[in-house]
Protein backbone atom coordinates (compact mmCIF):
# COMPACT_ATOMS: atom_id res chain seq x y z
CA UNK A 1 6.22 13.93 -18.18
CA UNK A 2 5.88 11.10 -21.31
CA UNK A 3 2.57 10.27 -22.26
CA UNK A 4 3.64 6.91 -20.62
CA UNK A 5 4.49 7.81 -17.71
CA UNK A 6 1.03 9.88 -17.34
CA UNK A 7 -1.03 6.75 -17.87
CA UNK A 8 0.71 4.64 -15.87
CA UNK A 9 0.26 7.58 -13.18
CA UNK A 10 -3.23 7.81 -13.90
CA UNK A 11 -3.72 4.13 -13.88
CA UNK A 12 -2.05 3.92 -10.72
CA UNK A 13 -4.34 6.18 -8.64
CA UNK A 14 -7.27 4.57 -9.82
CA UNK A 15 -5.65 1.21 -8.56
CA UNK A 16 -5.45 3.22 -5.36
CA UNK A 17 -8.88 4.82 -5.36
CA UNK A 18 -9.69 0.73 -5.45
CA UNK A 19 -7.74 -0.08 -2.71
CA UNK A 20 -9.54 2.29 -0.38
CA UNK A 21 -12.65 1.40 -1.30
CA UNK A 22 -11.92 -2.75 -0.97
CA UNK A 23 -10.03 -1.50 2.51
CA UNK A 24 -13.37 0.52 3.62
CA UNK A 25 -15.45 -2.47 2.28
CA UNK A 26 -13.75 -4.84 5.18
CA UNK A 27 -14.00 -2.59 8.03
CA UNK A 28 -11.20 -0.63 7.33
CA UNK A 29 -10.63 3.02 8.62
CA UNK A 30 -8.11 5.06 6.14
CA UNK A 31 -6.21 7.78 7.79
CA UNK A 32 -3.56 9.11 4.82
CA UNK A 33 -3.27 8.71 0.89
CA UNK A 34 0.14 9.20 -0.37
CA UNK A 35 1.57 9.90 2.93
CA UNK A 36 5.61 11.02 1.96
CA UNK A 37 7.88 11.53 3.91
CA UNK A 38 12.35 11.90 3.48
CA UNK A 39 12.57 7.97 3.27
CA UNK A 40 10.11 6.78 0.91
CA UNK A 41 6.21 7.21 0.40
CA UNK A 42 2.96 4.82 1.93
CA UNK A 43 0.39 4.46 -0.88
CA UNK A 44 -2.21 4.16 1.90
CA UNK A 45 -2.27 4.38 5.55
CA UNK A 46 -5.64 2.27 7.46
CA UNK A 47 -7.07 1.95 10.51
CA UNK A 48 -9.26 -1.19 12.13
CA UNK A 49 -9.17 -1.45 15.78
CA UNK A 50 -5.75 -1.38 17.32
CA UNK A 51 -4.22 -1.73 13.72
CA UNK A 52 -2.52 0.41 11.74
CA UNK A 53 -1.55 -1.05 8.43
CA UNK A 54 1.03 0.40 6.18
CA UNK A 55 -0.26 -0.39 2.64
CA UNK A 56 1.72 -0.54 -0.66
CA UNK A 57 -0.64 -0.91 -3.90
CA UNK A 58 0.74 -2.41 -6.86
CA UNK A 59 -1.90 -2.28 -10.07
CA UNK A 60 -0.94 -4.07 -13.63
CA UNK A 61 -2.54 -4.48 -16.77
CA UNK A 62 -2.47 -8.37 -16.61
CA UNK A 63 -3.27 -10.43 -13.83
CA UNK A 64 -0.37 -12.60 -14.37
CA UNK A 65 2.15 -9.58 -13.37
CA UNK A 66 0.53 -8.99 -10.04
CA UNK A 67 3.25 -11.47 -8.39
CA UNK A 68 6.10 -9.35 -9.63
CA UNK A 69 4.60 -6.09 -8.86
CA UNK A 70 6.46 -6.12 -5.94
CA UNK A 71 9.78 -7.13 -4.69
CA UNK A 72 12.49 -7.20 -1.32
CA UNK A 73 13.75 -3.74 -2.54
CA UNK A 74 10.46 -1.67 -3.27
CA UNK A 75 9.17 -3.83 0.29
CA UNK A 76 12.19 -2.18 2.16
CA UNK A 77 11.52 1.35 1.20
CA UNK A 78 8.26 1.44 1.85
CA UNK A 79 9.29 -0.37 5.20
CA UNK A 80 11.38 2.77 5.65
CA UNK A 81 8.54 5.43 4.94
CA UNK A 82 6.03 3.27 7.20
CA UNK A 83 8.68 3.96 9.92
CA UNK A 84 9.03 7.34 9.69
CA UNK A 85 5.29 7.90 9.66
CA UNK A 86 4.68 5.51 12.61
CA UNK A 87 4.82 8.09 15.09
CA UNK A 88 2.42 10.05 13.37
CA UNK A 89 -0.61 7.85 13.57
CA UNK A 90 0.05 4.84 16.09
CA UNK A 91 -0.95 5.19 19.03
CA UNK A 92 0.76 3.44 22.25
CA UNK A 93 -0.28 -0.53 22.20
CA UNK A 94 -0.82 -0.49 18.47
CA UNK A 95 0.00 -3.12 15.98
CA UNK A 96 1.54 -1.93 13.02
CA UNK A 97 1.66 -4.00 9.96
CA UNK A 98 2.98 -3.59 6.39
CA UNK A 99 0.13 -4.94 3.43
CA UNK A 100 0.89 -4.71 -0.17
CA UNK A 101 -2.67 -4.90 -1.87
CA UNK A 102 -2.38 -6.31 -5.85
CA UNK A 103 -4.83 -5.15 -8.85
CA UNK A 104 -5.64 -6.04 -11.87
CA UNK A 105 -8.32 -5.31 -13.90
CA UNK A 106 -11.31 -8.03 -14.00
CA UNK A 107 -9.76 -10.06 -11.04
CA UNK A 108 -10.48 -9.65 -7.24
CA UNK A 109 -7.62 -7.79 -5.20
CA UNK A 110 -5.18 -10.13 -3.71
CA UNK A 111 -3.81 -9.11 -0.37
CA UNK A 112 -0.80 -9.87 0.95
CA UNK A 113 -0.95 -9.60 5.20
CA UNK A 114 2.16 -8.82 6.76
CA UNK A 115 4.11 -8.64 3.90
CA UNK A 116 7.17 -7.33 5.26
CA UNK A 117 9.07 -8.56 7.95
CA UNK A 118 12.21 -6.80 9.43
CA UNK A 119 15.59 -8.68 8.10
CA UNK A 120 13.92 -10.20 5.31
C-alpha cells in the first residue's frame, strides 16, 4: 500500500473513532464498526431507541470538501451493505435509517439525517 493511501487510511479511522464518540455523545448506542458484508461496507452501525442508523463517515482535510465527500453512487452502495446487514441487527418494528456523518478538522461534524432515500 502507497504511503498515500496509508494516511488517508489512517486519517480515515480517526474520522471514524470521531464519529463514535460524537454518536455516543447524543445518546447513541453503536453496535458494529466496519461492518462488511458481499455488497458494500457500513462505516458504523448505531443504536437509540427503536433506531438503527446505517452511518457512512466521510473525513477531509478542508472543511470546504465535506459537501463532496459524498455522492448518489458511494450513497447507493452503502444503501446496499445497510441492506444486507439489516437483518442482522433490526429488530421487528425498527426504523432503519441511512446517516452520512462529515469531518473536518477544527469544524463541528455535520450530519446529514436520512440521507438516502430509495430511488433517489
Amino acid at each position: 500500500m502507497s504511503n498515500r493511501r496509508t494516511r488517508a487510511e489512517q486519517r480515515g479511522r480517526r474520522g471514524e473513532a470521531l464519529a463514535v464518540w460524537s454518536l455516543r455523545l447524543t445518546g447513541w448506542r453503536v453496535l458494529a464498526r466496519r461492518a462488511r458484508t458481499p455488497r458494500g461496507e457500513v462505516d458504523i452501525v448505531a443504536r437509540r431507541g427503536r433506531v438503527i442508523c446505517f452511518v457512512e463517515v466521510k473525513w477531509r482535510a478542508r472543511a470546504a470538501e465535506r459537501e463532496s465527500a459524498i455522492d448518489s453512487y458511494r450513497l447507493r452502495r452503502v444503501a446496499a451493505a445497510a441492506e444486507a446487514l439489516a437483518a442482522r441487527y433490526a429488530k421487528p418494528g425498527d426504523d432503519l435509517r441511512l446517516d452520512v456523518l462529515l469531518l473536518a478538522p477544527g469544524r463541528w461534524p455535520r450530519r446529514i439525517v436520512n440521507a438516502w432515500q430509495p430511488g433517489t
